[in-house]
Protein backbone atom coordinates (compact mmCIF):
# COMPACT_ATOMS: atom_id res chain seq x y z
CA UNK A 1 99.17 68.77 -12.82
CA UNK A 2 102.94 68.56 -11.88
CA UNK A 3 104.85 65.54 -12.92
CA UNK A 4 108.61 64.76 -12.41
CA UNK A 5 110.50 63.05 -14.88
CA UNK A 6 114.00 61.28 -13.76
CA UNK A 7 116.84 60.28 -16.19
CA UNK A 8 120.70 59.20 -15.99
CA UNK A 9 119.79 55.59 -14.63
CA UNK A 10 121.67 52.35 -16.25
CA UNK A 11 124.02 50.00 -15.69
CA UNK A 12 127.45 50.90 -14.49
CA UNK A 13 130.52 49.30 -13.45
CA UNK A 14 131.19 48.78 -9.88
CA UNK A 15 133.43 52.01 -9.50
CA UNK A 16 131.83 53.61 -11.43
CA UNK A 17 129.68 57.20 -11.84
CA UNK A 18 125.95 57.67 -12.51
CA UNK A 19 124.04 61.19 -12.37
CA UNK A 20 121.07 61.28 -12.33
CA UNK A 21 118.28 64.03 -13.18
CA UNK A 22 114.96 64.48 -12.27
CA UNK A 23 113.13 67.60 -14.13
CA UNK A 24 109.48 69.21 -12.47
CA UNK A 25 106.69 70.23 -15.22
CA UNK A 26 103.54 72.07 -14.68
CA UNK A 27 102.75 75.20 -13.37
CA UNK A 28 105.36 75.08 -10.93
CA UNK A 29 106.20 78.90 -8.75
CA UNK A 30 108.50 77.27 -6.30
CA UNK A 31 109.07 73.77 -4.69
CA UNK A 32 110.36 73.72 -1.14
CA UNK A 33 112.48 70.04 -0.66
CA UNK A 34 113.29 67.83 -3.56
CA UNK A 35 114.55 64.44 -3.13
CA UNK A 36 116.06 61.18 -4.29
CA UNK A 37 114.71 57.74 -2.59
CA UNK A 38 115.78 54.54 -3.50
CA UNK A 39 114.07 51.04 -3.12
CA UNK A 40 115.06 47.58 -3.36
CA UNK A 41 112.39 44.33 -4.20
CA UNK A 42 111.42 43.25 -0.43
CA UNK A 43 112.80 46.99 0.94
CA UNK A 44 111.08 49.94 1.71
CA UNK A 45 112.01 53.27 0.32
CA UNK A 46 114.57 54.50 1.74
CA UNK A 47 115.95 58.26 1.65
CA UNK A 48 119.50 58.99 -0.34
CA UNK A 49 119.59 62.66 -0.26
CA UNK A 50 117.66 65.80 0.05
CA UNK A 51 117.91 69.37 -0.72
CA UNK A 52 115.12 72.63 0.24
CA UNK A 53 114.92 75.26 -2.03
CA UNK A 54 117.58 77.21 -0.01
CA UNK A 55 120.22 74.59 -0.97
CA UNK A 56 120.32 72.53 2.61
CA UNK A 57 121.38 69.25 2.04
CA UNK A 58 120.82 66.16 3.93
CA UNK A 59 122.17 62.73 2.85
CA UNK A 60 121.79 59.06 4.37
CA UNK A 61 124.91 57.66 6.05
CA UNK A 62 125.34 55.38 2.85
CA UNK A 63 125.51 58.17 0.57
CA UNK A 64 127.83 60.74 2.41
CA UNK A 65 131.29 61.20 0.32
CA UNK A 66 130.30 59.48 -2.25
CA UNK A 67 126.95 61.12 -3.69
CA UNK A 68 126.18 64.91 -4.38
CA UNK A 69 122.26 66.50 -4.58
CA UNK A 70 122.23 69.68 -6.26
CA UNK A 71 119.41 71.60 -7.53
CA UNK A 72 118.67 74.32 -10.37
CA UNK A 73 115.53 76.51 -9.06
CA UNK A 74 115.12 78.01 -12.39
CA UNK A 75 114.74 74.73 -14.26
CA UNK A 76 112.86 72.95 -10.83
CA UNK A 77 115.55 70.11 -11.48
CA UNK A 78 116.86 68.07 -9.29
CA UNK A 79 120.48 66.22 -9.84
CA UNK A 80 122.32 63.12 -8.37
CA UNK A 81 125.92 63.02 -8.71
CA UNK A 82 126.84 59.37 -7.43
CA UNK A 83 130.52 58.27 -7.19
CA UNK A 84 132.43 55.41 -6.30
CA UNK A 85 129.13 52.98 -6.91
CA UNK A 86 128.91 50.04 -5.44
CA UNK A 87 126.48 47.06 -6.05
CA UNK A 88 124.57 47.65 -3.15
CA UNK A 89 123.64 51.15 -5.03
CA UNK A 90 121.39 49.19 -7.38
CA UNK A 91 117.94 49.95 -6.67
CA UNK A 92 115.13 51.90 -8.54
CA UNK A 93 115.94 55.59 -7.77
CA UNK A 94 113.07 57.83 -7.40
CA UNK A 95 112.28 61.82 -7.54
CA UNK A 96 110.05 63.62 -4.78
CA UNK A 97 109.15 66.93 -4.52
CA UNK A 98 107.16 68.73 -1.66
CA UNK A 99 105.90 71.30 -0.93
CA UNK A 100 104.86 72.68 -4.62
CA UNK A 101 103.52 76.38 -5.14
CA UNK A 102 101.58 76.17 -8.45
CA UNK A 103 100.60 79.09 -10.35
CA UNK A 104 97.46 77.94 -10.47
CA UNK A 105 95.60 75.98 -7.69
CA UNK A 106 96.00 74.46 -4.33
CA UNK A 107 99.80 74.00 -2.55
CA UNK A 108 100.71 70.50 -3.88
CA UNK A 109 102.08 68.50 -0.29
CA UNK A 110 104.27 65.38 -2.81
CA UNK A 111 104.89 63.93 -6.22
CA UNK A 112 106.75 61.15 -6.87
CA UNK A 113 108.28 60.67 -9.92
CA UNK A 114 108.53 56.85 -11.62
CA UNK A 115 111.23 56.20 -11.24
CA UNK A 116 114.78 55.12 -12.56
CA UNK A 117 116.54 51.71 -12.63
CA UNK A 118 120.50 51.91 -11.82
CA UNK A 119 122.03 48.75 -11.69
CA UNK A 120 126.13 48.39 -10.56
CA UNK A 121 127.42 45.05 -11.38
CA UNK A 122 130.69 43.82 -13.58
């Protein structure tokens, strides 16, 4: 079973700077994309940034210059750097992986994680 576990998420101060981490367990070998979505009550999910295993990156308009993915393959962790936040940022932040080579069993296509609350308000 692989499970991804996100942390960093709170309340900040419009202005302000969140990161956020999202770590993989299991019997992981590799994961090829990993991912950070964010949803709002009434909204669907919407992608904030992606990045594949060879360190591509791919952000939504909203988050360009102001948010950084990064990734550590080693640890299967997933990071969001998020800058200059602004109260439309608030939104539960989740973690997706695809594409996951276990050591043991079938190619996983997606997990999601739970999820984080960040909240940017004064």
């Amino acid at each position: 079973q692989v499970q991804l576990v996100e942390s960093g998420g709170g309340l900040v101060q419009p202005g302000g700077s969140l990161t956020l981490s999202c770590a993989a367990s299991g019997s992981i070998r590799s994961i090829n994309a990993m991912g950070w979505y964010r949803q709002t009550p009434g909204k669907e999910r919407e992608l904030v940034a992606s990045i594949t295993r060879t360190k591509y990156t791919n952000y939504a308009d909203s988050a360009k210059g102001r948010f950084t993915i990064s990734r550590d393959n080693r640890k299967n962790t997933v990071y969001l750097q998020m800058n200059s936040l602004r109260p439309e940022d608030s939104a539960v932040y989740y973690c997706n992986a695809e594409g996951i080579s276990r050591t043991f069993g079938a190619l996983m296509a997606e997990v999601w994680g739970q999820g984080t609350l960040v909240t940017v308000s004064s």
